[in-house]
Protein backbone atom coordinates (compact mmCIF):
# COMPACT_ATOMS: atom_id res chain seq x y z
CA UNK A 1 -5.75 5.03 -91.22
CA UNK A 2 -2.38 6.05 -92.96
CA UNK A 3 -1.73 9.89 -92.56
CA UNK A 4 0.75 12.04 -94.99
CA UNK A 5 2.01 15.41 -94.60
CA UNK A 6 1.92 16.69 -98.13
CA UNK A 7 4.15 20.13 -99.00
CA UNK A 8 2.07 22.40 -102.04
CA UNK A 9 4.40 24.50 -103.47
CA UNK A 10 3.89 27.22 -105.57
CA UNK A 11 5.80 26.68 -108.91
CA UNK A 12 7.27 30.24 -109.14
CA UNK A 13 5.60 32.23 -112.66
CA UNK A 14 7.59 33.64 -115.70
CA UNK A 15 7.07 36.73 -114.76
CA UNK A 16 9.00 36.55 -111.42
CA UNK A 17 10.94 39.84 -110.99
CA UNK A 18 12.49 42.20 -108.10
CA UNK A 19 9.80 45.45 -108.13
CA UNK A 20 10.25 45.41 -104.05
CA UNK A 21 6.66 45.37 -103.09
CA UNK A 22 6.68 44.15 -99.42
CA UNK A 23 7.54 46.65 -97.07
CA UNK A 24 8.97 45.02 -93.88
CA UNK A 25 10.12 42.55 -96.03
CA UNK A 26 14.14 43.24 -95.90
CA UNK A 27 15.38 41.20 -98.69
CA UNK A 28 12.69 42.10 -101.38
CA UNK A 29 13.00 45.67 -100.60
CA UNK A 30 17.21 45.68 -100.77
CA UNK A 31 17.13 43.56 -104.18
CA UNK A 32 14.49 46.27 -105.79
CA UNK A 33 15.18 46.79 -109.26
CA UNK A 34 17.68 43.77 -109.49
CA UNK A 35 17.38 41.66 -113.07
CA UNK A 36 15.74 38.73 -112.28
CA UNK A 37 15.85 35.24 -113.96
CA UNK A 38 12.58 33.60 -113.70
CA UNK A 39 13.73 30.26 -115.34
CA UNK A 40 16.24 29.45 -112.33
CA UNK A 41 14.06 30.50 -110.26
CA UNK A 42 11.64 28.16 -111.06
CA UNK A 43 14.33 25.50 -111.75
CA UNK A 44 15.59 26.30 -108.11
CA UNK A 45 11.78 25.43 -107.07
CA UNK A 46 11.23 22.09 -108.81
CA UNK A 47 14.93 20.88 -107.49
CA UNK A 48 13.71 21.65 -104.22
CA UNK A 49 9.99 19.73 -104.54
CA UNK A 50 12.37 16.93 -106.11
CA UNK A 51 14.76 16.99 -102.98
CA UNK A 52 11.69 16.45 -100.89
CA UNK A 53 10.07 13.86 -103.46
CA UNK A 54 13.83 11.63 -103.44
CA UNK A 55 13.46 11.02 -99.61
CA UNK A 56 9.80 9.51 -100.04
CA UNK A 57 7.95 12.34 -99.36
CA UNK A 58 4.53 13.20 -100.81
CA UNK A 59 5.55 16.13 -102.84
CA UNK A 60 2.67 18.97 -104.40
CA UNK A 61 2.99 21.84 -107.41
CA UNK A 62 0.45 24.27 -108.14
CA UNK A 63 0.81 27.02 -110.65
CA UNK A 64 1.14 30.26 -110.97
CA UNK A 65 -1.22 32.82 -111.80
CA UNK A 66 -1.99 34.69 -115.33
CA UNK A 67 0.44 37.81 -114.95
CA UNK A 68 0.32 40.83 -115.91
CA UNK A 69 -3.19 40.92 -114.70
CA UNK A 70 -4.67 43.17 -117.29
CA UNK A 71 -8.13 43.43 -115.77
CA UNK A 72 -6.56 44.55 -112.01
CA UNK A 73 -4.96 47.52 -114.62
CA UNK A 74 -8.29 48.50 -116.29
CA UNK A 75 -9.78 47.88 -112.76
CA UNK A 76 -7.42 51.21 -111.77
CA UNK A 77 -8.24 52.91 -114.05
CA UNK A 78 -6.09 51.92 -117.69
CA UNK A 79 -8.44 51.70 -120.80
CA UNK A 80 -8.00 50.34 -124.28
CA UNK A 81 -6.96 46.78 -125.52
CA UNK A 82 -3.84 45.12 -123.94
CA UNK A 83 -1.10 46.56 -125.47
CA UNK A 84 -2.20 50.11 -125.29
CA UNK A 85 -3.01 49.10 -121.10
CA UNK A 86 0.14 47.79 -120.79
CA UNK A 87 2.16 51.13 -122.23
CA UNK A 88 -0.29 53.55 -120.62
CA UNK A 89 0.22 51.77 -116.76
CA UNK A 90 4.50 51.93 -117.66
CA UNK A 91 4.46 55.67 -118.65
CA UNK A 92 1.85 56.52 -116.39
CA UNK A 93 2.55 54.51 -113.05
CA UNK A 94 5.01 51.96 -113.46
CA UNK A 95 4.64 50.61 -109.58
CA UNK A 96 0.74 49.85 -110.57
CA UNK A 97 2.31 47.65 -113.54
CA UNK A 98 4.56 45.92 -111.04
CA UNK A 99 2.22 45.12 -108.50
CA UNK A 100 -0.25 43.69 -111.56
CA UNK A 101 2.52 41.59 -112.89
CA UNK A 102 4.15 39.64 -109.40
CA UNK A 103 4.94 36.41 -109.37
CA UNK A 104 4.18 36.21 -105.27
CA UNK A 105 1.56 33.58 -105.49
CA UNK A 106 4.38 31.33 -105.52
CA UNK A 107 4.51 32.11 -101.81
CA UNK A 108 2.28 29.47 -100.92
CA UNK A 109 2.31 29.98 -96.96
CA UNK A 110 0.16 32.90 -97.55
CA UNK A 111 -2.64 30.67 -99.31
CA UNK A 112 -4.67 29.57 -96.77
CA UNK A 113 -4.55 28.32 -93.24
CA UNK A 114 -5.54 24.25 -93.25
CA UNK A 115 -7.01 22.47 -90.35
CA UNK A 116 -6.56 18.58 -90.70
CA UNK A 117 -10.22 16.50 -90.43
CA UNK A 118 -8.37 14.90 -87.67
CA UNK A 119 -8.65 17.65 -86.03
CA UNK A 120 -11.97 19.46 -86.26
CA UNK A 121 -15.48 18.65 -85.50
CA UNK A 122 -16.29 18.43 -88.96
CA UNK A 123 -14.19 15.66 -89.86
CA UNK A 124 -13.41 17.29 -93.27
CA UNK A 125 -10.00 18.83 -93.81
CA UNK A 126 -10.94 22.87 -93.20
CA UNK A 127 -9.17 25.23 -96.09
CA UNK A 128 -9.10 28.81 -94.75
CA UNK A 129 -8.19 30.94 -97.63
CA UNK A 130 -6.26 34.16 -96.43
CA UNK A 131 -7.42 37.69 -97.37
CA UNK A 132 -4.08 39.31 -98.15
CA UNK A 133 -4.63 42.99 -97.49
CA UNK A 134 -1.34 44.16 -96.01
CA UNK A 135 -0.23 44.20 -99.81
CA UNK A 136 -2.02 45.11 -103.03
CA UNK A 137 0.01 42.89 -105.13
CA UNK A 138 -0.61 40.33 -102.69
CA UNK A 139 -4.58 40.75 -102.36
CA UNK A 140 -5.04 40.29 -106.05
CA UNK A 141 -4.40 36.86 -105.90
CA UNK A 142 -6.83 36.09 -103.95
CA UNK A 143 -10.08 35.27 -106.00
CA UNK A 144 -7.61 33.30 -107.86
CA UNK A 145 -6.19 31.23 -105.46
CA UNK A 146 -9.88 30.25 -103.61
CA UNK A 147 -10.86 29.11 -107.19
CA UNK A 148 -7.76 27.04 -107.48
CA UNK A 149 -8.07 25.56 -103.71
CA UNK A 150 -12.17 24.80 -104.53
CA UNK A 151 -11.45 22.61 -107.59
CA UNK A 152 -7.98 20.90 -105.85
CA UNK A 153 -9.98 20.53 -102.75
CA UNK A 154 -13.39 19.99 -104.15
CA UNK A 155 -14.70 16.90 -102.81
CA UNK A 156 -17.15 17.62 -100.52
CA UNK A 157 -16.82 14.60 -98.31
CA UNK A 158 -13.47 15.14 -97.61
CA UNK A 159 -12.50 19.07 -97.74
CA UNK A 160 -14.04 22.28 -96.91
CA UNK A 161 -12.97 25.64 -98.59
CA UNK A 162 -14.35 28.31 -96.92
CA UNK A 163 -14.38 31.82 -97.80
CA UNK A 164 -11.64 34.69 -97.03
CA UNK A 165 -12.67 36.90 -94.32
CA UNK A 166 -13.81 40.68 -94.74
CA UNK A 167 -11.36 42.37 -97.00
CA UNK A 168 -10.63 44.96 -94.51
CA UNK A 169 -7.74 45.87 -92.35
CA UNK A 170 -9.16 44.52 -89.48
CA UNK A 171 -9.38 40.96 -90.20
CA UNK A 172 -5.77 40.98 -92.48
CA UNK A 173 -4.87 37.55 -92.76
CA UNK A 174 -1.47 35.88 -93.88
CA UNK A 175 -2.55 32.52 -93.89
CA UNK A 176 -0.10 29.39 -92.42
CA UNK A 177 2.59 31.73 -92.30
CA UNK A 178 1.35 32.52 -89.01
CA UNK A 179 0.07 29.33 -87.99
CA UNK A 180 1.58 26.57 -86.39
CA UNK A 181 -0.17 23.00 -85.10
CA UNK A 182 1.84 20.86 -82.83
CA UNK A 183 0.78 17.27 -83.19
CA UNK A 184 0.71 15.25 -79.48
CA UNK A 185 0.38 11.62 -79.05
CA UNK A 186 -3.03 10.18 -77.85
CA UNK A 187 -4.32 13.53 -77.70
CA UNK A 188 -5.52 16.28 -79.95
CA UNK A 189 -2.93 18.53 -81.70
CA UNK A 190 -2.44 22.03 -80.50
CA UNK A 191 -2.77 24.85 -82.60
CA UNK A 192 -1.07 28.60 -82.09
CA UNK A 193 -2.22 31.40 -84.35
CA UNK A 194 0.43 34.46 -84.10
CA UNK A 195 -0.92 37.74 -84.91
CA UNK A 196 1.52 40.67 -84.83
CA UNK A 197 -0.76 44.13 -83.91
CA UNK A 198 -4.83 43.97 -82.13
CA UNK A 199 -7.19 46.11 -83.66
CA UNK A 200 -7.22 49.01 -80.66
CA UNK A 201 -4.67 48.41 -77.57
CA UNK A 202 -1.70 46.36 -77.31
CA UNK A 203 2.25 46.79 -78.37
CA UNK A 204 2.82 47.15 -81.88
CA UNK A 205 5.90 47.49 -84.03
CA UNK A 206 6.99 51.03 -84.65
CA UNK A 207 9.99 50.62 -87.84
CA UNK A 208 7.68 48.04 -90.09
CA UNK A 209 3.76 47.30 -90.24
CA UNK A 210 2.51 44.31 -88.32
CA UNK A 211 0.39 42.32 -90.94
CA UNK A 212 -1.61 39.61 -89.21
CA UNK A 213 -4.11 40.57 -86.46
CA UNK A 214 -5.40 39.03 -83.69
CA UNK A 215 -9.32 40.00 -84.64
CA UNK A 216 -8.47 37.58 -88.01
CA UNK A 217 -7.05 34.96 -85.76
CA UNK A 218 -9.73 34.68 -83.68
CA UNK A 219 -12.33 34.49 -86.08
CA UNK A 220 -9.78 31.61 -87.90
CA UNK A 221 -9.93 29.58 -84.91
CA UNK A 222 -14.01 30.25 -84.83
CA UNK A 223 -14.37 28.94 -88.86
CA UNK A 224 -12.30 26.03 -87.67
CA UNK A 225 -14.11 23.89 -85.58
CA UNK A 226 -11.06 23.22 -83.20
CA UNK A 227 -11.85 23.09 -79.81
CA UNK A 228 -10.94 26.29 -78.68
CA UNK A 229 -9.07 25.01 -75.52
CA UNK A 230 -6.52 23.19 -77.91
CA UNK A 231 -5.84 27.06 -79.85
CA UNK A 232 -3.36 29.75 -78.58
CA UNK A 233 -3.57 33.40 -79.75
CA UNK A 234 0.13 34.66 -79.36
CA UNK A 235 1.77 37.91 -80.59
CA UNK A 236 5.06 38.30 -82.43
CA UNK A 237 7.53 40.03 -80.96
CA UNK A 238 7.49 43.49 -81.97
CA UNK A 239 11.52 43.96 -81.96
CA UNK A 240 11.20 41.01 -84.47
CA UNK A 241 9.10 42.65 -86.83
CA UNK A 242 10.97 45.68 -86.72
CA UNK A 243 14.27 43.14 -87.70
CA UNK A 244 12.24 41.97 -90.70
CA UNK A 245 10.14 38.94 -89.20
CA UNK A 246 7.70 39.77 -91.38
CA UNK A 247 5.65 36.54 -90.40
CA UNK A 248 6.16 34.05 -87.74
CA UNK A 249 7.65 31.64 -89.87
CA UNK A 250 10.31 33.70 -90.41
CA UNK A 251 11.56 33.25 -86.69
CA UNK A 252 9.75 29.92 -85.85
CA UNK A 253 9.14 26.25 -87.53
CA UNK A 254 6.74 23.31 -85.48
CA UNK A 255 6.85 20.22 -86.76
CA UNK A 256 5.20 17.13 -85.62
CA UNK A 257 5.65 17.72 -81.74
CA UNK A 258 8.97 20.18 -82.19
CA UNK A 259 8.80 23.73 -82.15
CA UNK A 260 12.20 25.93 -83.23
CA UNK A 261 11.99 29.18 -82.37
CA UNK A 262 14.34 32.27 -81.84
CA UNK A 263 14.41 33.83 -77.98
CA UNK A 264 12.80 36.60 -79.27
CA UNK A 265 10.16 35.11 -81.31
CA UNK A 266 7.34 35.89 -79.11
CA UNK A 267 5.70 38.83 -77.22
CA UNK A 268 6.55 37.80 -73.26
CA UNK A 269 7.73 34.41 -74.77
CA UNK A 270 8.23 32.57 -71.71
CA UNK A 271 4.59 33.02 -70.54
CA UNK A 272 4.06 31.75 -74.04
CA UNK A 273 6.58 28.71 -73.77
CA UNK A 274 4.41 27.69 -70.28
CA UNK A 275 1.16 27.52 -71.90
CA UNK A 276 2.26 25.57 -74.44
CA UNK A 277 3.84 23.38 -72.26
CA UNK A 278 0.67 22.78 -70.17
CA UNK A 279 -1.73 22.38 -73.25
CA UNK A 280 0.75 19.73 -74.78
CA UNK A 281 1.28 18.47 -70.84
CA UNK A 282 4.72 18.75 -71.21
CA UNK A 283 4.64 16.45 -74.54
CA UNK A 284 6.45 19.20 -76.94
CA UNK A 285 10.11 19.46 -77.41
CA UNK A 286 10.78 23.25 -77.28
CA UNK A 287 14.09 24.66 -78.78
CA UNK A 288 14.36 27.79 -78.21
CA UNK A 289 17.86 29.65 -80.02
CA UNK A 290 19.19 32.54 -78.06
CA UNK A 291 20.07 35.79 -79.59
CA UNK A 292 24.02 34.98 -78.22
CA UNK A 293 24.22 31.69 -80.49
CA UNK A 294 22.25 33.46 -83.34
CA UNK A 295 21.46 37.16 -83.43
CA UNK A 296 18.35 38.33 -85.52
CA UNK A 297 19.81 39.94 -87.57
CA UNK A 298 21.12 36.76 -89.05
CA UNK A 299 18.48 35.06 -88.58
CA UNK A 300 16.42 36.99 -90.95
CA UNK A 301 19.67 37.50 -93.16
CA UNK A 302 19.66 33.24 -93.43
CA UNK A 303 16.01 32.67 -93.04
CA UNK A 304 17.06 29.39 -90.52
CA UNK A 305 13.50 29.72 -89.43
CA UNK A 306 11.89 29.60 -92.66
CA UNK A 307 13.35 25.67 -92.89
CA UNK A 308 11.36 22.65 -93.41
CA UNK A 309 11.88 19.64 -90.82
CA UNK A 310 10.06 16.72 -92.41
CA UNK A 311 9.89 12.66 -91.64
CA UNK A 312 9.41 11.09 -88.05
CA UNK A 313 9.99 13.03 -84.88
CA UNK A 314 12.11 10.56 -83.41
CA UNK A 315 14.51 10.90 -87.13
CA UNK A 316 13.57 13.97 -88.90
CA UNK A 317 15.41 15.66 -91.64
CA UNK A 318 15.80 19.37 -92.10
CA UNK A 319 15.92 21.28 -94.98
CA UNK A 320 17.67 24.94 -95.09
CA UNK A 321 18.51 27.51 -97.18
CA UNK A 322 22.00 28.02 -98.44
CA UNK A 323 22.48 30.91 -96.83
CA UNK A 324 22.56 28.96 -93.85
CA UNK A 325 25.23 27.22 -94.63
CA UNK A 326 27.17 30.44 -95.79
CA UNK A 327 26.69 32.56 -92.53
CA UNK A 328 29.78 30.51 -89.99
CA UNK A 329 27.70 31.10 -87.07
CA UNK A 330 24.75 29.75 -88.23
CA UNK A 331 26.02 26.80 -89.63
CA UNK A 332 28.09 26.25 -86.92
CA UNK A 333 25.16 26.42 -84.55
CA UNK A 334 23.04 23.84 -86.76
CA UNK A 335 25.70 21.33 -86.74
CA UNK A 336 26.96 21.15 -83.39
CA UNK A 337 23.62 22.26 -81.66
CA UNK A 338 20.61 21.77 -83.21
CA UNK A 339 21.53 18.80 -85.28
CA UNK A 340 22.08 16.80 -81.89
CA UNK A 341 19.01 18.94 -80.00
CA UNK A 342 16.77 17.24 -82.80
CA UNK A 343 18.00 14.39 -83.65
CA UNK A 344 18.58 15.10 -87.28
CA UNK A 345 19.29 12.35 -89.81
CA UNK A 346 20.35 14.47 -92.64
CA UNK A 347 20.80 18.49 -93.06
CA UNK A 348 20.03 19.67 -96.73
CA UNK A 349 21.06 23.33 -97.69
CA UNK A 350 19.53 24.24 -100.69
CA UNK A 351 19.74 27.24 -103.31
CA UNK A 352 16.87 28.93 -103.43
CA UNK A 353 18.30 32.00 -104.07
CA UNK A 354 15.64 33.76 -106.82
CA UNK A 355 13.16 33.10 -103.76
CA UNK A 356 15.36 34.07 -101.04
CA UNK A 357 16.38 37.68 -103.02
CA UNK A 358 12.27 38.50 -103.00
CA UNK A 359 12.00 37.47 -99.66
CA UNK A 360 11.26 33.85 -99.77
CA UNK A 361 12.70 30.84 -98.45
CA UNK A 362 11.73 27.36 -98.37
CA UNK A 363 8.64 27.31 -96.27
CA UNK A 364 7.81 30.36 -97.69
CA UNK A 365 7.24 28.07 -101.10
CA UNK A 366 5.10 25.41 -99.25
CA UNK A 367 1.43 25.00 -97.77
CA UNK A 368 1.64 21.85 -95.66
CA UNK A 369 -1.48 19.79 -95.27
CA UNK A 370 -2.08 16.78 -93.66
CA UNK A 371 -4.13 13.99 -95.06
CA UNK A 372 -5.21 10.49 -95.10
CA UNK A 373 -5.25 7.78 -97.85
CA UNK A 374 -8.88 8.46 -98.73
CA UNK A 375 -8.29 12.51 -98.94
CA UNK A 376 -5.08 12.26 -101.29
CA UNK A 377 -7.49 10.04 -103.65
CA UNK A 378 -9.99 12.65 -103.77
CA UNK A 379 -7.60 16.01 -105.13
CA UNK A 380 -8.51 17.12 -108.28
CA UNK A 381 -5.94 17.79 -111.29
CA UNK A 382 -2.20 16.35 -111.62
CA UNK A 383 -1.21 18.33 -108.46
CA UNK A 384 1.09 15.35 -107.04
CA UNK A 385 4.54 15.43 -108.47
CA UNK A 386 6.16 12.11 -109.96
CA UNK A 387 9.10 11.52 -111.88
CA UNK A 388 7.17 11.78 -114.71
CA UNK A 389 5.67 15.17 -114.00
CA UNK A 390 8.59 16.54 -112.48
CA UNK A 391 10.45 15.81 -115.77
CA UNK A 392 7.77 17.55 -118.06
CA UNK A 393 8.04 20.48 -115.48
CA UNK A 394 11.25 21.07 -115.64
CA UNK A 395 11.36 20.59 -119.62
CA UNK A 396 9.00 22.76 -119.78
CA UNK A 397 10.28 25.53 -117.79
CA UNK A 398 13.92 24.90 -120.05
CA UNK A 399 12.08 25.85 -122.94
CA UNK A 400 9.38 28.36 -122.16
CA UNK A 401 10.89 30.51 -119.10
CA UNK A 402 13.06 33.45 -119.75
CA UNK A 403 16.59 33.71 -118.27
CA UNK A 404 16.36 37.18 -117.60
CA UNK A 405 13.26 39.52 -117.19
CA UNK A 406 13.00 43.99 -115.98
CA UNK A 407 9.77 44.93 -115.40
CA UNK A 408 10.07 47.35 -118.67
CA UNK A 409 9.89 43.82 -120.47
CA UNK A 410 6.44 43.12 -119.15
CA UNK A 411 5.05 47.08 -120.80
CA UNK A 412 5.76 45.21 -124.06
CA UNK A 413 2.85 43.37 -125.22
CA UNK A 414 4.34 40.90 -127.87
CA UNK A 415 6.41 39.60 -124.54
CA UNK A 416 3.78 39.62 -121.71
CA UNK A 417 1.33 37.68 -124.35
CA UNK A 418 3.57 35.15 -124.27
CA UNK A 419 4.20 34.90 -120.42
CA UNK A 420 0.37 34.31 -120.35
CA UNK A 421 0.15 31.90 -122.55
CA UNK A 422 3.09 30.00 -120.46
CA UNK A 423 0.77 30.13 -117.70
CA UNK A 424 -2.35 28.92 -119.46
CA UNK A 425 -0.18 26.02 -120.60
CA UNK A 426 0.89 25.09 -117.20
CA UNK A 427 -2.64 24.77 -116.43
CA UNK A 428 -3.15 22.58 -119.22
CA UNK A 429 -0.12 20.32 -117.99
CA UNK A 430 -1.47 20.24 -114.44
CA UNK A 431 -4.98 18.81 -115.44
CA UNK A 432 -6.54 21.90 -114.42
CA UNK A 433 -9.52 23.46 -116.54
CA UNK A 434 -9.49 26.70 -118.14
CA UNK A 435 -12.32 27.87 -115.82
CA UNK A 436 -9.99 28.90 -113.56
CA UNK A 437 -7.96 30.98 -115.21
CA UNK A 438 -11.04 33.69 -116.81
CA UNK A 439 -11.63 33.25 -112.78
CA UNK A 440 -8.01 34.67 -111.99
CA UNK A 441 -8.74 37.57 -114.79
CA UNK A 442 -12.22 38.27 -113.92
């Protein structure tokens, strides 16, 4: 049986602006305030789900979510009919309007975590929806996106949507941002959940919050039906977070039977490099960068982590940011180090820079799944870009986006009606039924 890796991404929404929500997040909290342009930004997007779909690759869009979220507003508190909401929550608390009106479901690492059927006793691909409490923006999103994954993912014989866990601090979850599978020959895959803080005990950053813990990961691996000698539970580094790794994949990629990593990815890293060596019995190529060929800093400055390698492990590809390419050590480290360390066939650096100013780079935009033939027959809605829907995307997106957007714009009604109705068009375009956008509002 055929198996495909297939990279979601989140088409980013109109209403994609700079209100600097994420603490610990270093670029969306510098670029706070900043004009945005939500039309490149999506543009930026659909060129980079078009790079992917050009080399052969099984390339997916979902949409964004209705925004602003009037019924989060009256939920705090804001009475009256929309425009009078909308007026009230900008004279009255103007960072409760911004985190109602985010675009950050875009971000679709943060979705879920997915367990392939190959890998599970279930035999049914295992969706894990993440809770998102670490950030209020973020955590609205939530009933939305678990209606969106159940009718994508609906077939029963096939997929398996579960249910976030408990709301609480506790169990915050971040989803496949902190979750990485390594794929072995002959043998089943091994899969590392990364937490960043435990519950009582333990390091912990001290500069920036640590969002994932390891009470959520273990009760991940315990929904997934992996064998839990094939799991590893490993902490971030707590200098990293500090730095701005605000997520693992932010300082580490796995791919196939590859994992990239910085030196100080990891909490006592090389204990973690040895069990990982003896679960995959020596099978997985580790590179590890060192902080002398690229410091941290610029690390998180170029997001080289947040990359996408794609294709066959023996020739993959890798795709970048462009910031990579801009920063001399770091390019100058992927091409005469890590190019030949992996064996790539092509390098790709790409603009993403709407994403990138909010804190986003390319894997932040994608939730990889692996399927086979009979599961990619069984998705729901026109989720699998083509040349014909990429075309209609992009036209659409011409005409209908705005080039520039402040979050004052979005206290005007006339203006935020019509965002909304972008968004309920996109859902329209995407075969998806209008269920699931009272769902998002409800």
């Amino acid at each position: 049986m055929r198996w495909r890796e297939i990279n979601f991404d989140g088409l980013v929404g109109p209403t994609h602006n700079y209100a600097g929500l994420s603490f610990g997040n270093v670029a969306s909290i510098g670029n706070q305030g900043e004009q945005s342009n939500p039309k490149q930004a999506a543009l930026q997007g659909l060129a980079k789900m078009r790079w992917l779909m050009d080399r052969g690759f099984l390339q997916g869009v979902l949409p964004p979510q209705v925004r602003p979220d009037i019924n989060s507003l009256r939920r705090l508190g804001f009475r009256g009919t929309p425009e009078v909401v909308l007026a009230n929550a900008w004279d009255q608390a103007p960072q409760i309007l911004s985190l109602c009106s985010s675009a950050s479901s875009m971000w679709l690492a943060n979705a879920a975590t997915v367990i392939p059927s190959r890998d599970n006793r279930s035999g049914r691909c295992i969706i894990l929806p993440a809770n998102l409490v670490s950030n209020v923006h973020r955590s609205i999103e939530v009933a939305g996106t678990v209606e969106l994954l159940r009718y994508v993912f609906s077939n029963s014989d096939h997929f398996q949507v579960e249910s976030p866990l408990p709301s609480v601090a506790e169990f915050a979850d971040e989803g496949a941002a902190n979750h990485m599978s390594f794929a072995l020959q002959n043998k089943p895959a091994v899969h590392m959940f990364v937490y960043g803080r435990m519950v009582e005990g333990g390091e912990a950053p001290v500069r920036y919050p640590a969002r994932q813990t390891r009470e959520a990961c273990s009760a991940l691996i315990r929904f997934s039906g992996l064998d839990e000698s094939r799991c590893m539970q490993v902490q971030q580094n707590p200098d990293a977070i500090d730095s701005g790794v605000f997520h693992n994949d932010v300082i580490a990629v796995s791919h196939d039977g590859l994992l990239l990593c910085h030196e100080k990815a990891f909490l006592n890293q090389p204990v973690v490099m040895e069990e990982l060596r003896k679960k995959s019995e020596g099978s997985i190529n580790i590179v590890e960068v060192s902080e002398r060929d690229v410091p941290l800093e610029d690390a998180v400055n170029t997001y080289l982590f947040n990359s996408q390698i794609l294709g066959d492990r023996n020739n993959p590809i890798m795709l970048l940011p462009i910031e990579c390419s801009r920063n001399e050590k770091v390019r100058h480290y992927i091409e005469t180090h890590l190019g030949p360390a992996l064996n790539l066939q092509e390098i790709g650096y790409l603009d993403l820079q709407q994403s990138m100013a909010n804190g986003g780079g390319p894997a932040c935009l994608r939730l990889r799944i692996s399927l086979n033939d009979a599961e990619v027959a069984a998705l729901q809605g026109k989720v699998l870009l083509s040349d014909e829907l990429h075309h209609r995307l992009v036209e659409f997106v011409e005409t209908r986006y705005p080039d520039s957007l402040t979050l004052k714009q979005l206290a005007d009604w006339e203006f935020a009606k019509r965002m909304i109705n972008v968004v309920q068009d996109l859902y329209e375009l995407l075969g998806l039924p209008s269920y699931l956008l009272d769902v998002a509002q409800q």
